[in-house]
N, C-alpha and C. Protein backbone atom coordinates (compact mmCIF):
# COMPACT_ATOMS: atom_id res chain seq x y z
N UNK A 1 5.59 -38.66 15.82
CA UNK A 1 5.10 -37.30 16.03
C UNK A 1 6.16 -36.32 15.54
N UNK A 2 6.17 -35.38 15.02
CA UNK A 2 6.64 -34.42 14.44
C UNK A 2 6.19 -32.66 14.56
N UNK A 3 7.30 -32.31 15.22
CA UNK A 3 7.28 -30.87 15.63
C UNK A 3 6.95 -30.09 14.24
N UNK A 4 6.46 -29.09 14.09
CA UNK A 4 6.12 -28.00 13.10
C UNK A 4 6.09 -26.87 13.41
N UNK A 5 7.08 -26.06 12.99
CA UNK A 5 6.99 -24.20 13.49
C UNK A 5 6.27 -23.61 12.07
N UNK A 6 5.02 -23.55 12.23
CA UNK A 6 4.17 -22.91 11.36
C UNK A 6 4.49 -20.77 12.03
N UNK A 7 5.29 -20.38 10.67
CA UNK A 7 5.53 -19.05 10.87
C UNK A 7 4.93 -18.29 9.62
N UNK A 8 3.91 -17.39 9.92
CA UNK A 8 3.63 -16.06 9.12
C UNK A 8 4.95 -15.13 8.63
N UNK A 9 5.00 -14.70 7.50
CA UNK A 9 6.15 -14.38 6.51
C UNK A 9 5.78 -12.63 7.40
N UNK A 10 6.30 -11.64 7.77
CA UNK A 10 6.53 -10.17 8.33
C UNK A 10 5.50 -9.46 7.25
N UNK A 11 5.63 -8.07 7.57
CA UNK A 11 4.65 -7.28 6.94
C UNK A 11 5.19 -6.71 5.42
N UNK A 12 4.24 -6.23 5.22
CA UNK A 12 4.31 -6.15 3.32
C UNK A 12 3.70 -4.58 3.79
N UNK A 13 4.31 -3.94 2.56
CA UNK A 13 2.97 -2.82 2.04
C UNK A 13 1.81 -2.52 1.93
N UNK A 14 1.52 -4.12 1.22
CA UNK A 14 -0.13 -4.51 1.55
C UNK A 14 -0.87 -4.66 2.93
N UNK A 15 0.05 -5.30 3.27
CA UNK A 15 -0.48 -5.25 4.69
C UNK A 15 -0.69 -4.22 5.38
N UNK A 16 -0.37 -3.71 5.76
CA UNK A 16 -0.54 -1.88 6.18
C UNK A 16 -1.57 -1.68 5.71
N UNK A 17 -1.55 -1.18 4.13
CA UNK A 17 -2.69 -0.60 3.45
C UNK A 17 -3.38 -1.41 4.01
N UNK A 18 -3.99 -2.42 4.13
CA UNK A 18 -5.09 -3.53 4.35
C UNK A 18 -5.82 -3.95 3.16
N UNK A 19 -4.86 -4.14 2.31
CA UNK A 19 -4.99 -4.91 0.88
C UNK A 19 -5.14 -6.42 0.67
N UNK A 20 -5.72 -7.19 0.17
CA UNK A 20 -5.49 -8.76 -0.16
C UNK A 20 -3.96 -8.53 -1.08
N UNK A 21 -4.01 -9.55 -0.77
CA UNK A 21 -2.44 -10.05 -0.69
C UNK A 21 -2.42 -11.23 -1.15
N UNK A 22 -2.16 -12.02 -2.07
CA UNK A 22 -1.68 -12.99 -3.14
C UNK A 22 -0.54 -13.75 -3.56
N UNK A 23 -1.28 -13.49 -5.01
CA UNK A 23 -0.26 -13.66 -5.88
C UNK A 23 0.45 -12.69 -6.57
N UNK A 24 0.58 -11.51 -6.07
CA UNK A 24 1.08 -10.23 -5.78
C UNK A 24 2.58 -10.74 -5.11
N UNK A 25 3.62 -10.81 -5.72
CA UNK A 25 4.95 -10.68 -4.76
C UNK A 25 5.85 -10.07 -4.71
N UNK A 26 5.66 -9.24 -3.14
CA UNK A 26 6.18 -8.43 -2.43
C UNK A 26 7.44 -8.84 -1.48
N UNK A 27 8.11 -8.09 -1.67
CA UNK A 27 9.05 -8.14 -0.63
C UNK A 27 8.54 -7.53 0.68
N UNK A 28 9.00 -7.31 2.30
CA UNK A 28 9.08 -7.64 2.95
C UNK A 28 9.05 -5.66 2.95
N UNK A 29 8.36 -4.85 4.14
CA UNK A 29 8.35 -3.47 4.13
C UNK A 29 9.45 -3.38 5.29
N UNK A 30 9.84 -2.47 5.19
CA UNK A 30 11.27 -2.39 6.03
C UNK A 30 11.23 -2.45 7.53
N UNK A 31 9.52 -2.09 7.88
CA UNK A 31 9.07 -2.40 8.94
C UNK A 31 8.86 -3.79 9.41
N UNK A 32 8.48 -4.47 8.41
CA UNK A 32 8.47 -5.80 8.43
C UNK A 32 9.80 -6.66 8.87
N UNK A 33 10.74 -6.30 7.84
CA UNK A 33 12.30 -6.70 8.41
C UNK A 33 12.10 -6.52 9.72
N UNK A 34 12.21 -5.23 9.99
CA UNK A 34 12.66 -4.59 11.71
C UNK A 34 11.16 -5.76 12.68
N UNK A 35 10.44 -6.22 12.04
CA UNK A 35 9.36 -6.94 13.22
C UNK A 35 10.15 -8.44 13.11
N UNK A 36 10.54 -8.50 12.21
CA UNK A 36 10.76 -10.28 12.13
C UNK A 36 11.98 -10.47 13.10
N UNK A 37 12.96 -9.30 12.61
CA UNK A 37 14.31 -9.11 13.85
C UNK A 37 14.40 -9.46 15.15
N UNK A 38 13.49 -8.37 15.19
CA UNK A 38 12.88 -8.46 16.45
C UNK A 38 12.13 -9.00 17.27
N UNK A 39 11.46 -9.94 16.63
CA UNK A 39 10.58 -10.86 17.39
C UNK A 39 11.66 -12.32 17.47
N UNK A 40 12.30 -12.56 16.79
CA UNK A 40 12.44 -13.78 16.37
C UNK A 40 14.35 -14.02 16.46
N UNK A 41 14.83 -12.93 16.80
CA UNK A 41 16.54 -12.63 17.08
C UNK A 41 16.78 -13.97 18.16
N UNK A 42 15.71 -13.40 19.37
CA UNK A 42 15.82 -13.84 20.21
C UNK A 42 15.91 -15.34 20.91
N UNK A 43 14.69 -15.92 19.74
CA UNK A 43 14.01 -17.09 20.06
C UNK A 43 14.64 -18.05 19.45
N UNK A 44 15.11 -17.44 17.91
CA UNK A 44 15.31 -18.72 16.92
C UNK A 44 16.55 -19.92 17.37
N UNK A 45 17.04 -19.19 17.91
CA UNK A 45 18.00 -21.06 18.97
C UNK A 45 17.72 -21.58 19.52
N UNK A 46 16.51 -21.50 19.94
CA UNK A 46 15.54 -22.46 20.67
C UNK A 46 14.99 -22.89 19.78
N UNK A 47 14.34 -22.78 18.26
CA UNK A 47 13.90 -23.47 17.78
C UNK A 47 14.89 -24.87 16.88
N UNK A 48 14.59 -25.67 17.31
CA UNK A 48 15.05 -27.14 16.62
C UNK A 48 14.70 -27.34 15.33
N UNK A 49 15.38 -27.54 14.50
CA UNK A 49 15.16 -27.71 13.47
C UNK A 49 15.67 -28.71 12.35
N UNK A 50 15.21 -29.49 11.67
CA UNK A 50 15.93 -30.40 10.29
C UNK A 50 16.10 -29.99 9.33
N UNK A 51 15.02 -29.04 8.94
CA UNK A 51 14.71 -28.83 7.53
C UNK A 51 13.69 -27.54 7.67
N UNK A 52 13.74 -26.28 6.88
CA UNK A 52 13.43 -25.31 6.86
C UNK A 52 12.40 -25.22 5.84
N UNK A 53 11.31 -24.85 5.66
CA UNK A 53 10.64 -24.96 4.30
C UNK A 53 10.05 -23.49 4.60
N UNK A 54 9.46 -23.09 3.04
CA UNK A 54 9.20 -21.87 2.74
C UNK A 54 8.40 -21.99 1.55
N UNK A 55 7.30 -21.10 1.10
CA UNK A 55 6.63 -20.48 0.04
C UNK A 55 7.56 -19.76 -0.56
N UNK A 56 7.51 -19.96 -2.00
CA UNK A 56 8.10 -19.36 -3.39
C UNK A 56 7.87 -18.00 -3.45
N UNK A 57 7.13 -16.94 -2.24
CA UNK A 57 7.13 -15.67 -2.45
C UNK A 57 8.41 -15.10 -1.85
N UNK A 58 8.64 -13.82 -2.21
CA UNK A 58 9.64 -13.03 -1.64
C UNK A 58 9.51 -12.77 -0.42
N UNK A 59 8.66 -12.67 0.23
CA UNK A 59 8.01 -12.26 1.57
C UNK A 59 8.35 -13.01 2.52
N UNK A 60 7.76 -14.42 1.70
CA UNK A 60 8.25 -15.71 3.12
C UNK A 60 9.93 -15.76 2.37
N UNK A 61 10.45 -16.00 1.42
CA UNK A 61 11.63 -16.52 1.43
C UNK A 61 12.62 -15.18 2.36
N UNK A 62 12.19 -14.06 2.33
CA UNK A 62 13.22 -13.14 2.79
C UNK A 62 12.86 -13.29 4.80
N UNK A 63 11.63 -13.72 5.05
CA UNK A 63 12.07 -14.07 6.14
C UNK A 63 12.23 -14.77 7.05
N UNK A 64 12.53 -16.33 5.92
CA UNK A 64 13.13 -17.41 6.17
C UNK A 64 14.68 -16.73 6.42
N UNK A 65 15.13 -15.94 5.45
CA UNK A 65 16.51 -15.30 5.41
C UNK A 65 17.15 -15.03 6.63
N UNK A 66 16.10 -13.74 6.85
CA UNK A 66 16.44 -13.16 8.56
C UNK A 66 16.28 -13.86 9.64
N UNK A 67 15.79 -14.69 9.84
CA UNK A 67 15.53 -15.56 11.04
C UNK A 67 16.35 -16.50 11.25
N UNK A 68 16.49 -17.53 9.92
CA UNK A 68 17.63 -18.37 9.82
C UNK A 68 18.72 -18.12 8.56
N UNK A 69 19.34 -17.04 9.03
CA UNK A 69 20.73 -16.50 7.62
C UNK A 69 21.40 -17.54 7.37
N UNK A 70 21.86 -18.58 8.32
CA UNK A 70 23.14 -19.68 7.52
C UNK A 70 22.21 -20.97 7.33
N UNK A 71 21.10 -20.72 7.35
CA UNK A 71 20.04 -22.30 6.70
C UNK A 71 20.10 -22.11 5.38
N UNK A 72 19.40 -23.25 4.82
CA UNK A 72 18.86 -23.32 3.52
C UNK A 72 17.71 -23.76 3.24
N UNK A 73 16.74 -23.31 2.40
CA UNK A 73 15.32 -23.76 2.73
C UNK A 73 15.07 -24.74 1.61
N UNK A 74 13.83 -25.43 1.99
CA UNK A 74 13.65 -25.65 0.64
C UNK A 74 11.94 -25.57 0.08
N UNK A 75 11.96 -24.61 -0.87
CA UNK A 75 11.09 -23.93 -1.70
C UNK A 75 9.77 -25.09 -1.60
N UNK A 76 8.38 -25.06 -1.21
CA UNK A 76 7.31 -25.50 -1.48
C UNK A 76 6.07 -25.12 -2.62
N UNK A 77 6.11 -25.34 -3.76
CA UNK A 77 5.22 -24.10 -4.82
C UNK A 77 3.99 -23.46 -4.04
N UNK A 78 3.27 -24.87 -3.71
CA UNK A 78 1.91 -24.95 -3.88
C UNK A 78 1.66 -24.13 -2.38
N UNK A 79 2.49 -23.89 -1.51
CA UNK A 79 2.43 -23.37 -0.19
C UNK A 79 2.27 -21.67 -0.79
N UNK A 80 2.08 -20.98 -1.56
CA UNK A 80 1.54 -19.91 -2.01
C UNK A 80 0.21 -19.51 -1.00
N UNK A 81 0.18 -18.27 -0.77
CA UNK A 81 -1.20 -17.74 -0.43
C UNK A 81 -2.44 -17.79 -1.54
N UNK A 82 -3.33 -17.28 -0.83
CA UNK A 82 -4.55 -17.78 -1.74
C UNK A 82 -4.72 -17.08 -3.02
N UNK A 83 -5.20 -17.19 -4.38
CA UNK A 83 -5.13 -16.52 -5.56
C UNK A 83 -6.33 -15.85 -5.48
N UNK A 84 -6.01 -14.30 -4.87
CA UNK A 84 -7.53 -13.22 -4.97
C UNK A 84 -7.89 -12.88 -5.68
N UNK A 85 -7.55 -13.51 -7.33
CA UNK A 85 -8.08 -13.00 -8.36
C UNK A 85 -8.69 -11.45 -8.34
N UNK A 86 -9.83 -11.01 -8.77
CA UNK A 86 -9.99 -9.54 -8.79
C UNK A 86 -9.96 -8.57 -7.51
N UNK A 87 -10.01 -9.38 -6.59
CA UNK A 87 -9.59 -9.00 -4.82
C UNK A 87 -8.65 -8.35 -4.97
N UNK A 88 -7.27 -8.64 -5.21
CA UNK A 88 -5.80 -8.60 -5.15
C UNK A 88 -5.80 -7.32 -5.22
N UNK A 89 -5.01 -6.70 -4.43
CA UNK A 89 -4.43 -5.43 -4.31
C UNK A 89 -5.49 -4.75 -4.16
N UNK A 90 -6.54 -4.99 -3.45
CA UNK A 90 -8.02 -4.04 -3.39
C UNK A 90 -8.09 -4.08 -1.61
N UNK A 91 -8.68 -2.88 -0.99
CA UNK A 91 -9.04 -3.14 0.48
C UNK A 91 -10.59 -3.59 0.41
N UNK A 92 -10.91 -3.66 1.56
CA UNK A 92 -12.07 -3.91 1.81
C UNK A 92 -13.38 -2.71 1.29
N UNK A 93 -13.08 -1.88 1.67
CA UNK A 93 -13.61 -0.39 1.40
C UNK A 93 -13.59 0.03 -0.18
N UNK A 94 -12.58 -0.56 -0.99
CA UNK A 94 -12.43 -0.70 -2.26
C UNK A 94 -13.71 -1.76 -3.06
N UNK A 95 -13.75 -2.92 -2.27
CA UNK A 95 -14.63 -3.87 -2.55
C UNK A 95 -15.75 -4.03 -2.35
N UNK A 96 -16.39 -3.61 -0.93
CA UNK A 96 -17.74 -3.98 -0.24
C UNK A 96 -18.67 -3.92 -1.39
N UNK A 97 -19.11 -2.89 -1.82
CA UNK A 97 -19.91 -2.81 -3.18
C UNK A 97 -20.41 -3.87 -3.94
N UNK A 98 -19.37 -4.61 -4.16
CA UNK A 98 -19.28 -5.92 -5.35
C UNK A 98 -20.14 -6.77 -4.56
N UNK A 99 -20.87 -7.17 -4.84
CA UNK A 99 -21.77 -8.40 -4.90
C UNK A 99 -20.56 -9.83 -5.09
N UNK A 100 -19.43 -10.27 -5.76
CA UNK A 100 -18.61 -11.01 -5.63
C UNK A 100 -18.17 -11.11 -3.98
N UNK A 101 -17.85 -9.76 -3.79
CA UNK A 101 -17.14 -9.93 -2.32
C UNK A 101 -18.15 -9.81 -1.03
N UNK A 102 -19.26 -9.71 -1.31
CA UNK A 102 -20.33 -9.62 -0.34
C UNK A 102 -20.35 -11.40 -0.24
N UNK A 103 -20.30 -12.50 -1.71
CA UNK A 103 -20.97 -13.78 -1.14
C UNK A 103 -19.54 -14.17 -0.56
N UNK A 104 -18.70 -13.67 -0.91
CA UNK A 104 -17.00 -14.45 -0.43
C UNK A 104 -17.14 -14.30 1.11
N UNK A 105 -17.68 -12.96 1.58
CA UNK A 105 -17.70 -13.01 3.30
C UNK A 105 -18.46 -13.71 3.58
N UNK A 106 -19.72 -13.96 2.81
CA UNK A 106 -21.04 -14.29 3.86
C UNK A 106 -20.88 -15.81 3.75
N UNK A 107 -20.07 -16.24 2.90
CA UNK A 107 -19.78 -17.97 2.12
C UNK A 107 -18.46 -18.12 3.27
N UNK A 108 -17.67 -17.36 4.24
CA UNK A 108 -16.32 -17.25 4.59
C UNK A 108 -15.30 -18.26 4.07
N UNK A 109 -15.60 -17.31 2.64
CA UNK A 109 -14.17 -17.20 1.68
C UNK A 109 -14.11 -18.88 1.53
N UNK A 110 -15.24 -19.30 1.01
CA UNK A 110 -15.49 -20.51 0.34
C UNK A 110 -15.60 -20.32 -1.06
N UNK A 111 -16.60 -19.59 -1.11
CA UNK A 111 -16.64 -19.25 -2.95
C UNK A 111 -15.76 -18.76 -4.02
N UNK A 112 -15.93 -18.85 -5.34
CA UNK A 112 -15.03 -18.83 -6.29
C UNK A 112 -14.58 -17.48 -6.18
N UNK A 113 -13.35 -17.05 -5.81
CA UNK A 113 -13.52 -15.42 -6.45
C UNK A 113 -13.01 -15.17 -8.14
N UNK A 114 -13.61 -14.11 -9.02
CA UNK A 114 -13.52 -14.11 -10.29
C UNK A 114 -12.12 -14.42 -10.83
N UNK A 115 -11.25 -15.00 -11.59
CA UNK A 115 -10.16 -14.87 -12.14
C UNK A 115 -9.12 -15.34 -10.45
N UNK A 116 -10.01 -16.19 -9.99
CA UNK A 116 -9.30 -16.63 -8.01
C UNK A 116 -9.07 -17.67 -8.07
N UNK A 117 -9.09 -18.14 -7.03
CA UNK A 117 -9.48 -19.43 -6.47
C UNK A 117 -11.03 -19.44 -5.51
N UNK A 118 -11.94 -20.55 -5.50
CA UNK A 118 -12.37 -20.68 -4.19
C UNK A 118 -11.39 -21.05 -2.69
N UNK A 119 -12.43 -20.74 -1.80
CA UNK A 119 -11.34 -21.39 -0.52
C UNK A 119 -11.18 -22.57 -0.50
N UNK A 120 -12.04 -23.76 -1.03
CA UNK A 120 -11.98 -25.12 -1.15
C UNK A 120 -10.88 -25.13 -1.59
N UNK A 121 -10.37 -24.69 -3.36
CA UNK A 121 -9.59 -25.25 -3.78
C UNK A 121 -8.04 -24.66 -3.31
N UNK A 122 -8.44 -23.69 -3.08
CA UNK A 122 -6.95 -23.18 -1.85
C UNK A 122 -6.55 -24.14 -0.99
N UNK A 123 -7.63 -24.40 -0.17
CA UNK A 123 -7.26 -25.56 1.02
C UNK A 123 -6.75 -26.67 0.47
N UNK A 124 -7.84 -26.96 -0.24
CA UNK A 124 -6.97 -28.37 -1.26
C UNK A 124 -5.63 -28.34 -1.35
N UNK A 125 -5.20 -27.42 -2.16
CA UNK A 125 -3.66 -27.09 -2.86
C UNK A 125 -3.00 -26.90 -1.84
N UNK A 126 -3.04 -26.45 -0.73
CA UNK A 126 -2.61 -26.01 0.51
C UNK A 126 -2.14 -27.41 1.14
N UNK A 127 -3.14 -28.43 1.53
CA UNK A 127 -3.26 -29.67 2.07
C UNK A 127 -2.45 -30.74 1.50
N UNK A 128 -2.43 -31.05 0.17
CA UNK A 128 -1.90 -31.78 -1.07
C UNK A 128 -0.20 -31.25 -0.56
N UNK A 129 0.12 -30.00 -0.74
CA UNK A 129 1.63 -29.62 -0.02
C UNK A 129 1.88 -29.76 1.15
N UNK A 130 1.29 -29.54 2.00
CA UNK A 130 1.44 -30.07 3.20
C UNK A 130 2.01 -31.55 3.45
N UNK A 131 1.01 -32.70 2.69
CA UNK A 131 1.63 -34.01 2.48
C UNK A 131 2.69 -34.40 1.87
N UNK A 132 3.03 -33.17 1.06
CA UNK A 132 3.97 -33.83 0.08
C UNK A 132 5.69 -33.28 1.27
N UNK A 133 4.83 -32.13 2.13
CA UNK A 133 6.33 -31.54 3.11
C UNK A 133 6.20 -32.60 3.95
N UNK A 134 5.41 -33.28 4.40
CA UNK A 134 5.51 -34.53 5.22
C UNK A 134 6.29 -35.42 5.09
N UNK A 135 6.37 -35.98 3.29
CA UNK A 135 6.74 -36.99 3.14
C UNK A 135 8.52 -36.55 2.65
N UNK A 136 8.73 -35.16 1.96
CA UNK A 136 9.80 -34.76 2.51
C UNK A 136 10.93 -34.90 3.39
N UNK A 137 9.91 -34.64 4.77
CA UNK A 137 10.13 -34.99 5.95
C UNK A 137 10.84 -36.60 6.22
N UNK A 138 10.00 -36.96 6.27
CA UNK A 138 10.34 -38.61 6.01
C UNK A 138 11.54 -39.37 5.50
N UNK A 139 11.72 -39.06 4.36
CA UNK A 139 13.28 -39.23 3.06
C UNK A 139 13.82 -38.53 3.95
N UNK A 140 13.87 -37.65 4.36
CA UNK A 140 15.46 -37.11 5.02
C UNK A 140 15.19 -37.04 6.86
N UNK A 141 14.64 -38.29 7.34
CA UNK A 141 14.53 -38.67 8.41
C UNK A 141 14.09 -37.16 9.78
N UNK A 142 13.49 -36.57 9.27
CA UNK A 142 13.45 -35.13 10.00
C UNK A 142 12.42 -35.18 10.66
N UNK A 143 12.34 -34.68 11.93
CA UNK A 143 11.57 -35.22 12.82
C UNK A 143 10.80 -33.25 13.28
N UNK A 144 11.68 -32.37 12.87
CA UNK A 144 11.69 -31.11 13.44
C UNK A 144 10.98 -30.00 12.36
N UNK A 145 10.83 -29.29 12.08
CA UNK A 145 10.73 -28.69 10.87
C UNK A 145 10.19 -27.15 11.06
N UNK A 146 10.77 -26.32 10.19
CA UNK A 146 10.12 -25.23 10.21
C UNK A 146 9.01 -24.72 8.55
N UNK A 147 8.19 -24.26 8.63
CA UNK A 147 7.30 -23.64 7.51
C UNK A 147 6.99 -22.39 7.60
N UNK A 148 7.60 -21.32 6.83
CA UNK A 148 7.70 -20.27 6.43
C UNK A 148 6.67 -19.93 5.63
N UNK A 149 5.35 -19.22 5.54
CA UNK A 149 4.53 -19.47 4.46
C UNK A 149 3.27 -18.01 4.75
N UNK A 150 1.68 -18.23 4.90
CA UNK A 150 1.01 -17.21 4.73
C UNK A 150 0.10 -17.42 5.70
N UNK A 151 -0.47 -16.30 6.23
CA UNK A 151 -1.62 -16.37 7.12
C UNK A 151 -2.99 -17.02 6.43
N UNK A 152 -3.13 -16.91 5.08
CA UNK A 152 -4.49 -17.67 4.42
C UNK A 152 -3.61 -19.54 5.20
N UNK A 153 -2.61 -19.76 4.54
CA UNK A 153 -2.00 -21.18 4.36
C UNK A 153 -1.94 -21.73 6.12
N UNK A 154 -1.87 -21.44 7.01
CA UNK A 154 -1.95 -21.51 8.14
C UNK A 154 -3.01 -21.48 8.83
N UNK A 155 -4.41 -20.91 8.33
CA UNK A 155 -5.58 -20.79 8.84
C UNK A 155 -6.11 -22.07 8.42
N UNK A 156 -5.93 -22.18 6.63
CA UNK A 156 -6.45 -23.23 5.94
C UNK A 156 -6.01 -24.94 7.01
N UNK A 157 -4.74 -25.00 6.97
CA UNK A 157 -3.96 -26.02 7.39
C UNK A 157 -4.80 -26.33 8.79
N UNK A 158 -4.48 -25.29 9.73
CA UNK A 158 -5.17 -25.36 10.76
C UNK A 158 -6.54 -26.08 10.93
N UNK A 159 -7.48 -25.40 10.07
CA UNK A 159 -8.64 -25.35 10.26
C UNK A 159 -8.98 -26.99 10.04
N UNK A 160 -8.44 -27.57 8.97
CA UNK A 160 -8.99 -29.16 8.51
C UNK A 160 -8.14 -29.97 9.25
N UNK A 161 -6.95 -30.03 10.10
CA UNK A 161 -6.20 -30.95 10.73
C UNK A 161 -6.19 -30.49 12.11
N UNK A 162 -6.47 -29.61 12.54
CA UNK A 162 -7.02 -29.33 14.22
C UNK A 162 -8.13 -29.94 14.98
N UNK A 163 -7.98 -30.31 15.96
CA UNK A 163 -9.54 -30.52 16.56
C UNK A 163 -10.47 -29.43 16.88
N UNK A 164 -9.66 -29.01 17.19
CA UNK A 164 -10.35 -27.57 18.74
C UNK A 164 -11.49 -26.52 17.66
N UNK A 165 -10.84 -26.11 16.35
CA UNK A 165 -12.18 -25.51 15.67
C UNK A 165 -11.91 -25.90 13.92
N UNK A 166 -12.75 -25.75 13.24
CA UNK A 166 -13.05 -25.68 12.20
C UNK A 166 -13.23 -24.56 11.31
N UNK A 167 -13.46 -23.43 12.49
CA UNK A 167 -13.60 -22.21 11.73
C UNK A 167 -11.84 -21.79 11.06
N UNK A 168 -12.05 -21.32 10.13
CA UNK A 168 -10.73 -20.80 9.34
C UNK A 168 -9.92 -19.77 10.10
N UNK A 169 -10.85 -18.55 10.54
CA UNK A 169 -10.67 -17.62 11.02
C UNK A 169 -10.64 -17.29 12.56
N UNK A 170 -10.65 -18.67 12.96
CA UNK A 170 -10.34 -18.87 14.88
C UNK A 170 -8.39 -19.17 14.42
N UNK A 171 -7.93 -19.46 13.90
CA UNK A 171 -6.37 -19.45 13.51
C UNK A 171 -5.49 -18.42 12.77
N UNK A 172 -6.16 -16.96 12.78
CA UNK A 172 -5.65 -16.04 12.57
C UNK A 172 -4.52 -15.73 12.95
N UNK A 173 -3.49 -15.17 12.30
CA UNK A 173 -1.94 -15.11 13.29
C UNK A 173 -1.65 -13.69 12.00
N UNK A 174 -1.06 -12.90 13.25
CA UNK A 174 -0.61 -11.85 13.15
C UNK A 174 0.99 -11.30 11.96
N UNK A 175 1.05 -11.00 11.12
CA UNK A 175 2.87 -10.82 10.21
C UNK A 175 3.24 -10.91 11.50
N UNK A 176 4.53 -12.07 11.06
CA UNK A 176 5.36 -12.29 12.18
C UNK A 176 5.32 -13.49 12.95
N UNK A 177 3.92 -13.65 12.94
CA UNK A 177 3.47 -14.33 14.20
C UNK A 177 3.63 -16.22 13.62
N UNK A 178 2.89 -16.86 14.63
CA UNK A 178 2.64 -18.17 14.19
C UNK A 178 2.46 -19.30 15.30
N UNK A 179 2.73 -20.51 15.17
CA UNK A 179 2.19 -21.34 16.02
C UNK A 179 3.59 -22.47 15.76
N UNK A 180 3.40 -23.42 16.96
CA UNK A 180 4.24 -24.33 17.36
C UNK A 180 3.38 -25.69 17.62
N UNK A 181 3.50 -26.55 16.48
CA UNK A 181 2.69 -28.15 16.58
C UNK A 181 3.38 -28.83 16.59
N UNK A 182 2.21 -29.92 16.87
CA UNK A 182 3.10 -31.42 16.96
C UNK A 182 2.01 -31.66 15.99
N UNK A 183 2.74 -32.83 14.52
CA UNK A 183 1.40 -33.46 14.00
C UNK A 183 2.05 -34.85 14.12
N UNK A 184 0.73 -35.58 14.17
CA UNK A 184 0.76 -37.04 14.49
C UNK A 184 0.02 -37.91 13.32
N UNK A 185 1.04 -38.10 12.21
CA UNK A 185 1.14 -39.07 11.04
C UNK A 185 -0.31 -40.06 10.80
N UNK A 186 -0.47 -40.58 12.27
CA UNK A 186 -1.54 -41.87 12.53
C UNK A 186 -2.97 -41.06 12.02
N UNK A 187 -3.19 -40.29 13.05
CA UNK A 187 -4.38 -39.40 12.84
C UNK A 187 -4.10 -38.30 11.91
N UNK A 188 -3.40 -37.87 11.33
CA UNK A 188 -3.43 -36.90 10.31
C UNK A 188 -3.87 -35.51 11.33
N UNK A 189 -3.31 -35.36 12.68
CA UNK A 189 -3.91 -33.93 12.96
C UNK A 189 -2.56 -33.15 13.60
N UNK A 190 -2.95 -31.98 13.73
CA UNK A 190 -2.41 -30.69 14.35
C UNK A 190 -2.79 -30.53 15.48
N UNK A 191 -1.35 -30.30 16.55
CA UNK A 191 -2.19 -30.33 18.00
C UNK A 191 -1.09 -29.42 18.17
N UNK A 192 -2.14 -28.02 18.56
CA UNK A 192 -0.69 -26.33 18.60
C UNK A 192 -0.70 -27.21 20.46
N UNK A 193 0.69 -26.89 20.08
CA UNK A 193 1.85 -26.73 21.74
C UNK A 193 1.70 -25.06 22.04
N UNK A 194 1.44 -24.35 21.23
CA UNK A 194 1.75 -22.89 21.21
C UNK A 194 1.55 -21.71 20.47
N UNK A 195 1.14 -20.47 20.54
CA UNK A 195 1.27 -19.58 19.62
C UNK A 195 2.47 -19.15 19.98
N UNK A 196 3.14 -18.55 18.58
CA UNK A 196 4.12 -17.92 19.06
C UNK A 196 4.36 -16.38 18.26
């Protein structure tokens, strides 16, 4: 069994605005710094750790930074948020209109978006890294681990290796926020100890 600190990367610009958020990479809004500080000053010596992992954006790597300054992470590609193709950098209120983003809600964010990904193949790519941080795991005998990464990548993860729901969007977690698992190798699942 193997501990997992699944952590949401702090707030962006986008975020505020209430923009999709991507493959767009942003650094970290200064408010964001000041939330990650602050939430996480406190706690992070309690968290146990082997091995630190993180998404290739600026967002999660800067607050892999602040949380753990004298770690070192190591970079996951495919742990990227989802590719919103013509979404990206658009709010909701920007979009409703489109007939694209009308079937993406009513499909919940299964379908292709234009120049995107579908959610399938997100999850896929999402899942495929996940195994490969497992086996990571493994080679360097690490039993603890932290993942630095995106609220799409955490819903996705959630949603296909949890019992409790299936829905994507029952694993919502807040910039900042995140959850505390145990996954168990045998069964391939996620069992949260915790939000945090």
């Amino acid at each position: 069994m193997k501990t997992i600190y699944f952590i949401r990367h702090g707030q962006t610009k986008y975020n505020v605005e209430g923009r999709f958020v991507g493959s767009t990479d942003l650094p970290l809004s200064e408010d964001g710094r000041k939330q990650i500080f602050n939430k996480w000053d406190s706690i992070k010596s309690h968290i146990e750790r082997d091995i630190i992992f993180t998404s290739p954006m600026k967002r999660c790597i800067e607050t892999a930074g602040i949380i753990f300054p004298y770690d070192t992470f190591e970079v996951i590609n495919n742990m990227r948020e989802m590719n919103f193709g013509m979404f990206e950098g658009k709010t909701h209120d920007e979009l409703e209109y489109l007939e694209e983003y009308r079937y993406f809600r009513e499909t919940k964010g299964k379908s292709k978006i234009p120049k995107g990904e579908s959610g399938i193949e997100f999850s896929m790519r999402v899942l495929k890294a996940f195994f490969e941080m497992i086996i990571s795991m493994d080679k360097k005998d690490a039993n603890n681990a932290v993942l630095v990464c995106h609220g799409g990548v955490i819903m996705a993860l959630f949603a296909m290796l949890c019992s409790e729901s299936n829905d994507i969007y029952y694993y919502h977690v807040d910039n900042g926020a995140g959850y505390k698992a145990h996954y168990n190798q045998y069964t391939k699942e996620l069992i949260i100890i915790e939000k945090l």
